[in-house]
PDB file of N, CA and C in Angstrom:
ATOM      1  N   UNK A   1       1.135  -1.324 -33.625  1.00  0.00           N
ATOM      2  CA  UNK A   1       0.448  -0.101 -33.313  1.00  0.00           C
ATOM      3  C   UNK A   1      -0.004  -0.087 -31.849  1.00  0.00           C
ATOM      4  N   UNK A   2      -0.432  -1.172 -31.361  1.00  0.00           N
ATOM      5  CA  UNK A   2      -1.055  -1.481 -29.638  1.00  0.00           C
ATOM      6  C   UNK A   2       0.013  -1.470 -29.100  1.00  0.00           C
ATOM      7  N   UNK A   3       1.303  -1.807 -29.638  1.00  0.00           N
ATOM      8  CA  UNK A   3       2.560  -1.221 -28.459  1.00  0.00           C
ATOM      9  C   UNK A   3       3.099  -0.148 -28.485  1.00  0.00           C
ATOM     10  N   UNK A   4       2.709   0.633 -29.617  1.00  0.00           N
ATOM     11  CA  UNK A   4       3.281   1.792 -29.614  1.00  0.00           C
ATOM     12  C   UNK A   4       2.023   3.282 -28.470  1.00  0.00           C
ATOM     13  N   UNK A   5       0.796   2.473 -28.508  1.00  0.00           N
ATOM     14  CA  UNK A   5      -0.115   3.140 -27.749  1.00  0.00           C
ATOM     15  C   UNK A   5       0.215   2.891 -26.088  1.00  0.00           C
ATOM     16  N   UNK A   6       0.573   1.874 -26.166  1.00  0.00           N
ATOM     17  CA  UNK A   6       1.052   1.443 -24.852  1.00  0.00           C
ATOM     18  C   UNK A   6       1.910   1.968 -24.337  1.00  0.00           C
ATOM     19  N   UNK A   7       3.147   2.179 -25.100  1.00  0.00           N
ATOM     20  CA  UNK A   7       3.959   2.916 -24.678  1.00  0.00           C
ATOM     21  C   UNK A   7       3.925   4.239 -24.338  1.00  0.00           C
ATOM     22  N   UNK A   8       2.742   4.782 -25.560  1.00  0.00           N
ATOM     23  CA  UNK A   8       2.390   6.410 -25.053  1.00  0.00           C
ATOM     24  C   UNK A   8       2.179   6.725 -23.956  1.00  0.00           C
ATOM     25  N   UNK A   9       1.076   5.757 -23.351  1.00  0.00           N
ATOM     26  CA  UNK A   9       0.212   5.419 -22.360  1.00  0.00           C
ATOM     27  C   UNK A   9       1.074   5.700 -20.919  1.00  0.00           C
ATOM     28  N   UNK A  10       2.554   4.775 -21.066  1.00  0.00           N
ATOM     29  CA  UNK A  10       3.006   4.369 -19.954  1.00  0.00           C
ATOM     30  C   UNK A  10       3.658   5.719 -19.925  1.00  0.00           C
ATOM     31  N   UNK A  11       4.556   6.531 -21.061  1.00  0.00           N
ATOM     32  CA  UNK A  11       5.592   7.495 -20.578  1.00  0.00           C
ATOM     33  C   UNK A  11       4.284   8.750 -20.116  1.00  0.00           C
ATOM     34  N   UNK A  12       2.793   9.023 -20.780  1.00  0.00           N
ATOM     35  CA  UNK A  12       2.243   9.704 -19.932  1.00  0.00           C
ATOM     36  C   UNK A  12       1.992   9.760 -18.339  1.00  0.00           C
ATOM     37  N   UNK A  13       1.956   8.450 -18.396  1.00  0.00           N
ATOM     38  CA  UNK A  13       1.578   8.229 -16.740  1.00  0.00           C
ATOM     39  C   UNK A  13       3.242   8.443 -16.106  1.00  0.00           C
ATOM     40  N   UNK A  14       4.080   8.700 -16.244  1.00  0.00           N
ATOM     41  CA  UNK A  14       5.344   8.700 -15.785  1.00  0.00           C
ATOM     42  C   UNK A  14       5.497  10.074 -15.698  1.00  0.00           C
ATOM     43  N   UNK A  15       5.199  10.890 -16.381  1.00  0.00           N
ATOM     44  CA  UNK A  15       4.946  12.929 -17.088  1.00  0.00           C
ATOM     45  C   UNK A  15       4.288  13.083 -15.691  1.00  0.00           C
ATOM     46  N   UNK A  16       3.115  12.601 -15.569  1.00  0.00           N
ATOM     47  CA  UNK A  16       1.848  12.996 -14.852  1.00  0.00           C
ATOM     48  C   UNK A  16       2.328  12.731 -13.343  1.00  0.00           C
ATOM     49  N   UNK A  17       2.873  11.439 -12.755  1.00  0.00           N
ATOM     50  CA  UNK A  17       3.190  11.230 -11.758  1.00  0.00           C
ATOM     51  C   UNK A  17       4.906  11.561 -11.150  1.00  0.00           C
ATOM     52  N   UNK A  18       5.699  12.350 -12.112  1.00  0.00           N
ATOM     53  CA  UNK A  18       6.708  12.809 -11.908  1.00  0.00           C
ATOM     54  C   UNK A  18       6.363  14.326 -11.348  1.00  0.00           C
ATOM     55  N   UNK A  19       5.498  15.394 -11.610  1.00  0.00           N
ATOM     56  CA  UNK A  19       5.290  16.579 -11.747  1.00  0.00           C
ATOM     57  C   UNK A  19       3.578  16.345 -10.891  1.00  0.00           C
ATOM     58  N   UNK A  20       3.588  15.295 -10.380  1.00  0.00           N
ATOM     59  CA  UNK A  20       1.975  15.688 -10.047  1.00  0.00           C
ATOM     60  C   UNK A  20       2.594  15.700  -7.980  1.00  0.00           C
ATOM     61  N   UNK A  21       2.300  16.970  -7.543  1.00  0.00           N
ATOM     62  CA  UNK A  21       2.248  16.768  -5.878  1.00  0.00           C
ATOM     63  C   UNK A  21       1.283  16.151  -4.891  1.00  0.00           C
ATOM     64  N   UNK A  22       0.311  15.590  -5.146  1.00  0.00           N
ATOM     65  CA  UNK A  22      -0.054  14.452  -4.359  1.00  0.00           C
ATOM     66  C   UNK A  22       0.040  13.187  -5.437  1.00  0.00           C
ATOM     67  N   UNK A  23       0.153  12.309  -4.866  1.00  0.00           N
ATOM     68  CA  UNK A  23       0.633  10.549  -5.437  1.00  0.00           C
ATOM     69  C   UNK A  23      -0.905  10.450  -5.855  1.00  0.00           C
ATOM     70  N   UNK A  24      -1.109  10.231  -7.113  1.00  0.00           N
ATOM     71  CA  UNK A  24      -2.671   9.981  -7.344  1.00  0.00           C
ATOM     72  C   UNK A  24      -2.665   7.796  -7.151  1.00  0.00           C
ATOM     73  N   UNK A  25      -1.854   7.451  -6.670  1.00  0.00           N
ATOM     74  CA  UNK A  25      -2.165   6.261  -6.451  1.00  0.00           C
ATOM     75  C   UNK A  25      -1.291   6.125  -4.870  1.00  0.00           C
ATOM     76  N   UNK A  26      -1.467   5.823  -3.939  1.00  0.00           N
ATOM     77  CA  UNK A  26      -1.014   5.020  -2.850  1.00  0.00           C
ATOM     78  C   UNK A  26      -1.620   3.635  -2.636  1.00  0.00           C
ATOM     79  N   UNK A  27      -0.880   2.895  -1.958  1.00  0.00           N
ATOM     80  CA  UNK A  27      -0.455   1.920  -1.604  1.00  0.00           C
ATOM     81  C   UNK A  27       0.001   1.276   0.006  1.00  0.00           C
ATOM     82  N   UNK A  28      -0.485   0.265   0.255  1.00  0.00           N
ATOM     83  CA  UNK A  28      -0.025  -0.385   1.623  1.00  0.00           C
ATOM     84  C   UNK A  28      -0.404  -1.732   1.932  1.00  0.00           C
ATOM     85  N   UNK A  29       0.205  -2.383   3.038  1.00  0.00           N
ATOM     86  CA  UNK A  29      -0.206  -3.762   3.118  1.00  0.00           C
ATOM     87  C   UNK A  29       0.195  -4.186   4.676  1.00  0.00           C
ATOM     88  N   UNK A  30      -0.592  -5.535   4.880  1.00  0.00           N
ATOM     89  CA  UNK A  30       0.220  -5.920   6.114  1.00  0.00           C
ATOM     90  C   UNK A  30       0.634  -7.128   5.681  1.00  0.00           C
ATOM     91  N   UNK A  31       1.167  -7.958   6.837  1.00  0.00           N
ATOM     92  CA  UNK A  31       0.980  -9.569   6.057  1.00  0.00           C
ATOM     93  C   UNK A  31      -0.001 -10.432   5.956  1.00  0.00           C
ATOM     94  N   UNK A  32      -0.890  -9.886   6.336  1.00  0.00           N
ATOM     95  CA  UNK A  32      -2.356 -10.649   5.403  1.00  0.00           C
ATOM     96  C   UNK A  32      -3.113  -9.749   4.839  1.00  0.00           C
ATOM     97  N   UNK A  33      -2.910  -8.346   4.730  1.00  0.00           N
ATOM     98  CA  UNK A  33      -4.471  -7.231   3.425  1.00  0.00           C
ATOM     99  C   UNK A  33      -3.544  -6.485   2.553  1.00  0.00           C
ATOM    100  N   UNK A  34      -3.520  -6.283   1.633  1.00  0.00           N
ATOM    101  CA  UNK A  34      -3.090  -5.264   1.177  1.00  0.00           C
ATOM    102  C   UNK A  34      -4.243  -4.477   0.418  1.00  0.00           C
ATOM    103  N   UNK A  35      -3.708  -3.126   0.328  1.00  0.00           N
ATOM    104  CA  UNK A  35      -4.468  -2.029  -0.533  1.00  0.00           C
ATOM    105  C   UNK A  35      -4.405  -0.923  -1.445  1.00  0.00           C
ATOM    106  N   UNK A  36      -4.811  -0.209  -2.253  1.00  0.00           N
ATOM    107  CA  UNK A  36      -3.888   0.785  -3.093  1.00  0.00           C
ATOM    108  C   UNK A  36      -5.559   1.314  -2.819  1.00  0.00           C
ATOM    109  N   UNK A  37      -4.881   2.736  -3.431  1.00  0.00           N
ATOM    110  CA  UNK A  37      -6.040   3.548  -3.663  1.00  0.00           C
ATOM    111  C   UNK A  37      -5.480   4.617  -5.023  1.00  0.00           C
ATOM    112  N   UNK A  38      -6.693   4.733  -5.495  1.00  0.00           N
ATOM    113  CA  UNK A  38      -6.103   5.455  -6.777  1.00  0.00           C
ATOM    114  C   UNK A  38      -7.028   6.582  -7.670  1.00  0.00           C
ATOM    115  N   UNK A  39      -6.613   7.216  -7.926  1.00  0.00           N
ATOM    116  CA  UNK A  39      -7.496   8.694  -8.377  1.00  0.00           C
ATOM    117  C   UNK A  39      -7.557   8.266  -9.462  1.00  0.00           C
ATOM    118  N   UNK A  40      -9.515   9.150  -9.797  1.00  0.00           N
ATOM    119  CA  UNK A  40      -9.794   8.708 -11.179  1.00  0.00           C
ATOM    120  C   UNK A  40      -8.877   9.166 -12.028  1.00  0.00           C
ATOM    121  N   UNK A  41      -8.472  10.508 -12.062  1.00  0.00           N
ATOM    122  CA  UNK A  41      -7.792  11.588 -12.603  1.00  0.00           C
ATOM    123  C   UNK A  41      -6.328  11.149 -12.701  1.00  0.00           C
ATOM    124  N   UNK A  42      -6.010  10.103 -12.501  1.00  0.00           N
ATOM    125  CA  UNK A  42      -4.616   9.711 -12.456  1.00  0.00           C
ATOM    126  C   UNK A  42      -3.526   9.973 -13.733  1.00  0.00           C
ATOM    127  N   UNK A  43      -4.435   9.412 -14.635  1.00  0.00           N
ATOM    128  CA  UNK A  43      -3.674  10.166 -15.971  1.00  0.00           C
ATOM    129  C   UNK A  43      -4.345  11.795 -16.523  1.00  0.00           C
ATOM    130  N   UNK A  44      -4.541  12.686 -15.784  1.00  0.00           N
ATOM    131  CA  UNK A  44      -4.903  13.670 -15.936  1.00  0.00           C
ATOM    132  C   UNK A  44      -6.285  13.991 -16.025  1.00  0.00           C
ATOM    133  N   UNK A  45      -6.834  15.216 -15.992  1.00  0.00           N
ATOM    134  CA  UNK A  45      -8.585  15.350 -16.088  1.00  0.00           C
ATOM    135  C   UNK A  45      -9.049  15.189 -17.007  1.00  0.00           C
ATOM    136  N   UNK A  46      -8.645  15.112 -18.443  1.00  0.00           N
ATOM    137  CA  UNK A  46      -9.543  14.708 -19.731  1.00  0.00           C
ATOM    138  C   UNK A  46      -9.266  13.326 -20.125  1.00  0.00           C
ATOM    139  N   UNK A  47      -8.373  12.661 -18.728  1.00  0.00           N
ATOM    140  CA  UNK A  47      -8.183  11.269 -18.844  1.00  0.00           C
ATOM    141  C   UNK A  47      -8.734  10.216 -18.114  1.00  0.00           C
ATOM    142  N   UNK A  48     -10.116  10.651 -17.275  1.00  0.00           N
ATOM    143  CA  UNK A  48     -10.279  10.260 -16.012  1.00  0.00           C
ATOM    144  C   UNK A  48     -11.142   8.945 -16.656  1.00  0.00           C
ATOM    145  N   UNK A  49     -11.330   7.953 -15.967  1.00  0.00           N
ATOM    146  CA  UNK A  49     -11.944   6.931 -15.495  1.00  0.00           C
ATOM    147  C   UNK A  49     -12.628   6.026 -14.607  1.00  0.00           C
ATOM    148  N   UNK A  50     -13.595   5.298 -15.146  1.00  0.00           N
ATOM    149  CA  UNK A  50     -14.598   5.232 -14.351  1.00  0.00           C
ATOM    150  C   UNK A  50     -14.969   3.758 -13.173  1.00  0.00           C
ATOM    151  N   UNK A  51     -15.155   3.541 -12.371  1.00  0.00           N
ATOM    152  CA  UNK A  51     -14.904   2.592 -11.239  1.00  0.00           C
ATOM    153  C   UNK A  51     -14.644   0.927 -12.021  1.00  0.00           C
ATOM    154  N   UNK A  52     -15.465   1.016 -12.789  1.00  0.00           N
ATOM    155  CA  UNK A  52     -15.538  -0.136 -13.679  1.00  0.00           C
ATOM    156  C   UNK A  52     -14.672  -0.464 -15.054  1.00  0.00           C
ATOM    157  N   UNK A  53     -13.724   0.795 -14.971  1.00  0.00           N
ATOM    158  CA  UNK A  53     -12.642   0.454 -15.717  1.00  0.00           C
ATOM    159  C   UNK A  53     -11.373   0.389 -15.116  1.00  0.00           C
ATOM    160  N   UNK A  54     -11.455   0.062 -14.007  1.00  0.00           N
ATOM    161  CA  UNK A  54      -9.820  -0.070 -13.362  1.00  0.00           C
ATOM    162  C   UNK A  54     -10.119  -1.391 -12.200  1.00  0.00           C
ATOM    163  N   UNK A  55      -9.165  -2.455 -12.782  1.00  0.00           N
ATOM    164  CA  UNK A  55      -9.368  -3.352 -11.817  1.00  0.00           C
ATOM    165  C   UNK A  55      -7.391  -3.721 -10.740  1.00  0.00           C
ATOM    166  N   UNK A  56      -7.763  -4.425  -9.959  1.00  0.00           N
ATOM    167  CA  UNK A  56      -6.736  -5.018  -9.166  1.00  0.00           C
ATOM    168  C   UNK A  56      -5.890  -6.446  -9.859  1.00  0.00           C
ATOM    169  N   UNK A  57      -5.210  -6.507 -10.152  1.00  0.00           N
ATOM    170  CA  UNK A  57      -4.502  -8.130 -10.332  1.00  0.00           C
ATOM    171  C   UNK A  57      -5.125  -9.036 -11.338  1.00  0.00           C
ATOM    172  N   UNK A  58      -6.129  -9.888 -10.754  1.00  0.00           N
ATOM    173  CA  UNK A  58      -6.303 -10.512 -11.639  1.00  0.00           C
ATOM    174  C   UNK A  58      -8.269 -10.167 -12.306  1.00  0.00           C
ATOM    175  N   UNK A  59      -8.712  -9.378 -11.522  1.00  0.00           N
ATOM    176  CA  UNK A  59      -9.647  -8.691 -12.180  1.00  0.00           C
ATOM    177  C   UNK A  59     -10.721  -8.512 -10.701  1.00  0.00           C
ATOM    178  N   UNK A  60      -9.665  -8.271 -10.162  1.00  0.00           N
ATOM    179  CA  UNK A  60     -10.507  -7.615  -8.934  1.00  0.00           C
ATOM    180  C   UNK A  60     -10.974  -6.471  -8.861  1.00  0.00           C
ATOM    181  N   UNK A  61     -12.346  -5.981  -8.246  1.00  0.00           N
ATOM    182  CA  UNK A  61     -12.955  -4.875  -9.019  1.00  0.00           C
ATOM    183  C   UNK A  61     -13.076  -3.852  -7.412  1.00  0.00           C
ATOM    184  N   UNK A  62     -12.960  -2.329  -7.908  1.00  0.00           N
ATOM    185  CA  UNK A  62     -13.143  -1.414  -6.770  1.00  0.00           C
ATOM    186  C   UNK A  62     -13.515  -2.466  -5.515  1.00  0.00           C
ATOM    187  N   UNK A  63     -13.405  -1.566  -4.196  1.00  0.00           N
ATOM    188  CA  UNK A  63     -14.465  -2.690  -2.874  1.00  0.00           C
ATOM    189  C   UNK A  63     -14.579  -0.730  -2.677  1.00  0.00           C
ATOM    190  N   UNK A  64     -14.555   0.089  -2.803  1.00  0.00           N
ATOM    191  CA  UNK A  64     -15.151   0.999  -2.409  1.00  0.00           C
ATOM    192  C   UNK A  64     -14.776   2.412  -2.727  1.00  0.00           C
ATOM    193  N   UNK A  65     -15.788   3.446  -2.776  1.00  0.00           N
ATOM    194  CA  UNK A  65     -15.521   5.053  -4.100  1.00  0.00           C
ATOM    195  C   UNK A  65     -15.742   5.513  -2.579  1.00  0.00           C
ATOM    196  N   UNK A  66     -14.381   6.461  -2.484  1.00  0.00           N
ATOM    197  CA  UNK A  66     -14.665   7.165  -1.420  1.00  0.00           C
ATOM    198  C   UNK A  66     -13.748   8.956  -1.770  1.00  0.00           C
ATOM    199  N   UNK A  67     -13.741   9.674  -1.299  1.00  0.00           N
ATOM    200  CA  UNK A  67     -13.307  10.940  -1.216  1.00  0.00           C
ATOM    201  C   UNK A  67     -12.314  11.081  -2.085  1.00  0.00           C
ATOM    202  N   UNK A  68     -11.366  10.048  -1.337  1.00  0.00           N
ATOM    203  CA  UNK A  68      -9.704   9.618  -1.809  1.00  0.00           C
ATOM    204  C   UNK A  68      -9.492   9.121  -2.670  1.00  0.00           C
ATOM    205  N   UNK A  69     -10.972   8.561  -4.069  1.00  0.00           N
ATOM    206  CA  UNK A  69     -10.507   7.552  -5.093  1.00  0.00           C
ATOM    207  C   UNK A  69     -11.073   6.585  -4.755  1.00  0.00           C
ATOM    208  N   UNK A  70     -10.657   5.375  -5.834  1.00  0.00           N
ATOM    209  CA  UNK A  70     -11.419   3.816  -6.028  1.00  0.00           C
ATOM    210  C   UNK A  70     -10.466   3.494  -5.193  1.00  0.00           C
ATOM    211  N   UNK A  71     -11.271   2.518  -4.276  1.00  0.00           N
ATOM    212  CA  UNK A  71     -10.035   2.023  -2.927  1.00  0.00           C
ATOM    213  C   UNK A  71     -10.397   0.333  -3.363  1.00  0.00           C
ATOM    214  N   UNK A  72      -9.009  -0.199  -3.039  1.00  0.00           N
ATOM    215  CA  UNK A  72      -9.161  -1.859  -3.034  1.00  0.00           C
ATOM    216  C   UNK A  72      -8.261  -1.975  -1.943  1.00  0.00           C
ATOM    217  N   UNK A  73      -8.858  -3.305  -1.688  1.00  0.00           N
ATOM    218  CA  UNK A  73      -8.813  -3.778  -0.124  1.00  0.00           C
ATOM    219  C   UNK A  73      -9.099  -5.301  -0.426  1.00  0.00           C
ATOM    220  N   UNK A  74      -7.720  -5.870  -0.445  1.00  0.00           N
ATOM    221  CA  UNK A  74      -7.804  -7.416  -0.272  1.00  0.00           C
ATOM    222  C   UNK A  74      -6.979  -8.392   0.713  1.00  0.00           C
ATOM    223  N   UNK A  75      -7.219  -9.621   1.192  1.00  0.00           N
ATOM    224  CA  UNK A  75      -6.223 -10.385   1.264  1.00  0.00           C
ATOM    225  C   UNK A  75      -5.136 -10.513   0.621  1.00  0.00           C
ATOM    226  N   UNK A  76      -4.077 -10.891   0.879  1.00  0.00           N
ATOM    227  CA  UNK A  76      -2.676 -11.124   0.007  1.00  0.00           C
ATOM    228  C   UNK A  76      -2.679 -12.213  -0.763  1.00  0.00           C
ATOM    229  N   UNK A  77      -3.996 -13.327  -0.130  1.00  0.00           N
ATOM    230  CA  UNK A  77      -3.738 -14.224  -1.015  1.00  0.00           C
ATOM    231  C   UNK A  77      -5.021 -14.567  -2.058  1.00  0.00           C
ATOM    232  N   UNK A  78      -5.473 -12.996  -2.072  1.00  0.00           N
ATOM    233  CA  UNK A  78      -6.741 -12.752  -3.595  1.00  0.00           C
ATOM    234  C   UNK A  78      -6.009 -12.450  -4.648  1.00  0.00           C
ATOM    235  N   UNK A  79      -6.798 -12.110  -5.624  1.00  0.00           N
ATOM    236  CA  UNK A  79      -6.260 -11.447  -6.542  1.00  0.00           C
ATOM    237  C   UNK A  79      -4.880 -11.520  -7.715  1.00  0.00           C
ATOM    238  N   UNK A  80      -4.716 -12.363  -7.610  1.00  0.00           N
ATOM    239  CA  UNK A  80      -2.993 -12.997  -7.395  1.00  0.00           C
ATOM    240  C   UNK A  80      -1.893 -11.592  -7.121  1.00  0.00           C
ATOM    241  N   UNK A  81      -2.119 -11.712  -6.075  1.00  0.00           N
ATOM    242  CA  UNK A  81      -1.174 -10.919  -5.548  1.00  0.00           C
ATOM    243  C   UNK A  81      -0.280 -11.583  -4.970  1.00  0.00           C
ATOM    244  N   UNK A  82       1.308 -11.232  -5.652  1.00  0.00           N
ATOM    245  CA  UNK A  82       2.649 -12.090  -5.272  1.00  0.00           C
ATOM    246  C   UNK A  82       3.253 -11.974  -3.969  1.00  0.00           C
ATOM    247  N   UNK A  83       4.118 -12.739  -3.568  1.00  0.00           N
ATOM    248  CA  UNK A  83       4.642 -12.428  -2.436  1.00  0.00           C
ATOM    249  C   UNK A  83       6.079 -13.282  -2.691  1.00  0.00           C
ATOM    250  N   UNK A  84       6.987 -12.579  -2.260  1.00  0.00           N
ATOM    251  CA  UNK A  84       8.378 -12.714  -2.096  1.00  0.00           C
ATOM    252  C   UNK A  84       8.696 -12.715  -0.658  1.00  0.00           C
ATOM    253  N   UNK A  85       8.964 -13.287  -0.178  1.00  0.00           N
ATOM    254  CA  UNK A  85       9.642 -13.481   1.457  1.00  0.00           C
ATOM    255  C   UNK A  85      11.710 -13.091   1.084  1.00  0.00           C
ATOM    256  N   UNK A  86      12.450 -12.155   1.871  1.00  0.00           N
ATOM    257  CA  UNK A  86      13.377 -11.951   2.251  1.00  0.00           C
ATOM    258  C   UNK A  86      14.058 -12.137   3.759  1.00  0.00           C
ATOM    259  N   UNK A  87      15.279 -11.708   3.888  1.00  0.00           N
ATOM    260  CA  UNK A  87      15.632 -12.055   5.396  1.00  0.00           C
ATOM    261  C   UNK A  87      14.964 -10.928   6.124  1.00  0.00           C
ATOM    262  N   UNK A  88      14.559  -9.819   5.646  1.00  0.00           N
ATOM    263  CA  UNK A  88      14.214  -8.457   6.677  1.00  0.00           C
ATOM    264  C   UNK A  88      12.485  -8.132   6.271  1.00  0.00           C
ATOM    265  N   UNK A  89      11.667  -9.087   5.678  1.00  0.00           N
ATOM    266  CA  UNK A  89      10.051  -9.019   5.786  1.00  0.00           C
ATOM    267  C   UNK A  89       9.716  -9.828   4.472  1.00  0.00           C
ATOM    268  N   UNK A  90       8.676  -9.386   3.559  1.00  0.00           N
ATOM    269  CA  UNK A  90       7.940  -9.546   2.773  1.00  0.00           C
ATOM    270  C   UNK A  90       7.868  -8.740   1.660  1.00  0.00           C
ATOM    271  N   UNK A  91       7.668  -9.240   0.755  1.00  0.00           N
ATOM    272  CA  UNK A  91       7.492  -7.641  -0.289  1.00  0.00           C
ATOM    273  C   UNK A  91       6.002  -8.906  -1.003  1.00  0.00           C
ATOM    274  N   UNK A  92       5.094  -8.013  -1.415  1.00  0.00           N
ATOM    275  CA  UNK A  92       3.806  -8.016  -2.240  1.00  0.00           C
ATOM    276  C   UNK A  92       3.911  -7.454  -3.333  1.00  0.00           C
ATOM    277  N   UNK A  93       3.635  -7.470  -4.316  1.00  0.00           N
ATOM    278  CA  UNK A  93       3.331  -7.032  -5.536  1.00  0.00           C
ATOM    279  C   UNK A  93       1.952  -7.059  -6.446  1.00  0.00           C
ATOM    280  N   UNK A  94       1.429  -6.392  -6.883  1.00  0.00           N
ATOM    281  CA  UNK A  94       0.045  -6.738  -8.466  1.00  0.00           C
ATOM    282  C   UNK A  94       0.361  -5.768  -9.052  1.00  0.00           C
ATOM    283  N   UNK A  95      -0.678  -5.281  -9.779  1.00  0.00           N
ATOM    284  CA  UNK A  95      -0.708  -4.233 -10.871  1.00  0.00           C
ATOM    285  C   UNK A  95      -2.213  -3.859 -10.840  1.00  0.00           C
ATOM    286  N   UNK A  96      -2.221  -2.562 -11.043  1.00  0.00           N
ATOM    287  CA  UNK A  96      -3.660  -1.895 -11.433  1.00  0.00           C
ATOM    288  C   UNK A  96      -3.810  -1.939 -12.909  1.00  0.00           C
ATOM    289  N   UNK A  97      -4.722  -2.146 -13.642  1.00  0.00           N
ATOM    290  CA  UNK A  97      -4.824  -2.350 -14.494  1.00  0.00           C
ATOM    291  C   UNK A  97      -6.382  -1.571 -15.272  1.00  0.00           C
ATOM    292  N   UNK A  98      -5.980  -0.373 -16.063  1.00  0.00           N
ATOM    293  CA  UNK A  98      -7.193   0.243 -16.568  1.00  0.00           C
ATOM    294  C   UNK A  98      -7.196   0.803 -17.737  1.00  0.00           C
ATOM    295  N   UNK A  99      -8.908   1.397 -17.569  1.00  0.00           N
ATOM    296  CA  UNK A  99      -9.243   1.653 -18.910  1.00  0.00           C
ATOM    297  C   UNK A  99     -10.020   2.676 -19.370  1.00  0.00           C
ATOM    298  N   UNK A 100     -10.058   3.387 -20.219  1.00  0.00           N
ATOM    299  CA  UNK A 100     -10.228   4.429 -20.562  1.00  0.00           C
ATOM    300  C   UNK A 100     -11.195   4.763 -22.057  1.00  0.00           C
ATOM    301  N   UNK A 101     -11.978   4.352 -21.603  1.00  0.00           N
ATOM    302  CA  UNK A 101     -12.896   3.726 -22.829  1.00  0.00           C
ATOM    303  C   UNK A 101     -13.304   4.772 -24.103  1.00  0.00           C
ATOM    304  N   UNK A 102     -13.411   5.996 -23.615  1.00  0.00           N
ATOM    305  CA  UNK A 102     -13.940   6.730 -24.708  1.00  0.00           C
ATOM    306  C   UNK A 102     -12.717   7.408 -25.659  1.00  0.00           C
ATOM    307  N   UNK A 103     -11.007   6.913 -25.019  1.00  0.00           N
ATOM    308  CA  UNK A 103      -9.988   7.862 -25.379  1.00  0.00           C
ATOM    309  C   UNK A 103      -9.341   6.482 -26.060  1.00  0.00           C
ATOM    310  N   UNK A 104      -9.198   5.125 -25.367  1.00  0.00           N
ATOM    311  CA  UNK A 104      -9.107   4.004 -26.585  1.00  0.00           C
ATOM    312  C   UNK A 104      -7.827   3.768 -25.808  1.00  0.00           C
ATOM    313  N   UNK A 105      -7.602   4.012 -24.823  1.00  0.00           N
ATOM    314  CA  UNK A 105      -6.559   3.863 -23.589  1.00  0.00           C
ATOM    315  C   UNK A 105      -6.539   2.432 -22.560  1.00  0.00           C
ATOM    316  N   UNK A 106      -5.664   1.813 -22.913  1.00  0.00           N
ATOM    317  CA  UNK A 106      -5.410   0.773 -21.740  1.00  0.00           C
ATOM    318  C   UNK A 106      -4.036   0.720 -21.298  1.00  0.00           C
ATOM    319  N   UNK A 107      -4.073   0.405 -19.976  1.00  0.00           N
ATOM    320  CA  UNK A 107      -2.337   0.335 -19.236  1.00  0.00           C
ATOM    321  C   UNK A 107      -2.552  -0.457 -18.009  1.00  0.00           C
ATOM    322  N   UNK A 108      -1.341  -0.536 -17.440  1.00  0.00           N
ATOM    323  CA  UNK A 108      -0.920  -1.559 -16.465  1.00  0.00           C
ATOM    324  C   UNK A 108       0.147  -0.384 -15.679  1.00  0.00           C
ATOM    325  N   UNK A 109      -0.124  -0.311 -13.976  1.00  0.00           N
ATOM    326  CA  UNK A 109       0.684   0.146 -13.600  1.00  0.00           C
ATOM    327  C   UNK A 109       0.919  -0.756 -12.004  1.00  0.00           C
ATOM    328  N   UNK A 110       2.256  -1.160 -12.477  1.00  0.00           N
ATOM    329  CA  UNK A 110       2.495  -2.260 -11.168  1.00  0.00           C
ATOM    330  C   UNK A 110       2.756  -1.084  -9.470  1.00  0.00           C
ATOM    331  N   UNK A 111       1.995  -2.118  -8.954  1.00  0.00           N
ATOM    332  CA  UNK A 111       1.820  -1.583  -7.396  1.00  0.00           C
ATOM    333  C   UNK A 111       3.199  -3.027  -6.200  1.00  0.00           C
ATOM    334  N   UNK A 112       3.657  -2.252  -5.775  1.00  0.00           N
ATOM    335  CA  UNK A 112       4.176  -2.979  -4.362  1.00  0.00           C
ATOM    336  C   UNK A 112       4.126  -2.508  -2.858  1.00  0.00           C
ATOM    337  N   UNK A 113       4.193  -3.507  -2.397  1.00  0.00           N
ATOM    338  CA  UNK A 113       4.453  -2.734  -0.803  1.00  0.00           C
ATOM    339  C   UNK A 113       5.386  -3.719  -0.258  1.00  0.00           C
ATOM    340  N   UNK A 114       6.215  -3.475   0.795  1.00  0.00           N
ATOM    341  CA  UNK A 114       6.697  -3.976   1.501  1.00  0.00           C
ATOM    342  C   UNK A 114       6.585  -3.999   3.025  1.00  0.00           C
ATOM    343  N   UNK A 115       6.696  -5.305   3.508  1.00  0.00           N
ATOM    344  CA  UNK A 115       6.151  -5.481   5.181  1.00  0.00           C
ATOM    345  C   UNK A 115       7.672  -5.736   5.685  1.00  0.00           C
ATOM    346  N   UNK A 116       8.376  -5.258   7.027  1.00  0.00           N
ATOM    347  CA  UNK A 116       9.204  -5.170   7.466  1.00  0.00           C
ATOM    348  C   UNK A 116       9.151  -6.542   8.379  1.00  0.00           C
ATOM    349  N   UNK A 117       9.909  -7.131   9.123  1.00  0.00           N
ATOM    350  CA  UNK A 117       9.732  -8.216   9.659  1.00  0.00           C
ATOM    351  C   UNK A 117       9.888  -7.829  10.913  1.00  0.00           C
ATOM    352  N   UNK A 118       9.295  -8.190  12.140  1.00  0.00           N
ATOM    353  CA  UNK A 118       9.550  -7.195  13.401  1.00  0.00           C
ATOM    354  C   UNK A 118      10.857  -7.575  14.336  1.00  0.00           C
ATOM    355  N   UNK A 119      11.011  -6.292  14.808  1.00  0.00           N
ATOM    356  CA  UNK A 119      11.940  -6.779  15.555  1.00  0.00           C
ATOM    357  C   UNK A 119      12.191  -7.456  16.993  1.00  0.00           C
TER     358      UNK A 119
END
């Protein structure tokens, strides 16, 4: 039954961010911070959530509520946030991970960025 909610979970957030015109989550990094930022409203307005239900990686919590959403802002090497080295930069990876307490909602939505290697 918890995977079948899960799954609801995930093809909503796929509905919502296919048809939604601003990205309710962005993303970026360098090679030492990375950051996402992400709207409460992400899975829609009767889906919203609250600073303390959405964490970073391994349970890293908001670093700051600003205009734009719950913003996180870490080192690359907090949070367990991965890193893959290639011949042309870096790629980073975690996952946001939240919750939705009064609707009985939990999900995982993986975040990456990639750093270019200079020329």
């Amino acid at each position: 039954m918890k995977a079948l909610e899960g799954l609801r979970s995930s093809l909503l957030l796929c509905v919502i961010l296919a048809f939604s015109e601003q990205p309710p989550v962005s993303v970026g990094c360098t090679s030492s911070v990375f950051w996402a930022v992400v709207k409460p409203t992400l899975l829609g307005g009767d889906h919203a959530f609250h600073a303390d239900g959405v964490s970073l990686g391994t349970g890293c919590p908001v670093t700051r509520i600003s205009e734009r959403g719950y913003e996180f802002k870490y080192l690359v090497t907090e949070c367990g946030i991965q890193k893959e080295r290639f011949s042309y930069g870096a790629m980073f990876y975690s996952a946001l991970y939240y919750t939705i307490m009064h609707k009985g909602v939990t999900g995982k939505l993986p975040l990456l960025c990639i750093v270019s290697r200079g020329v």
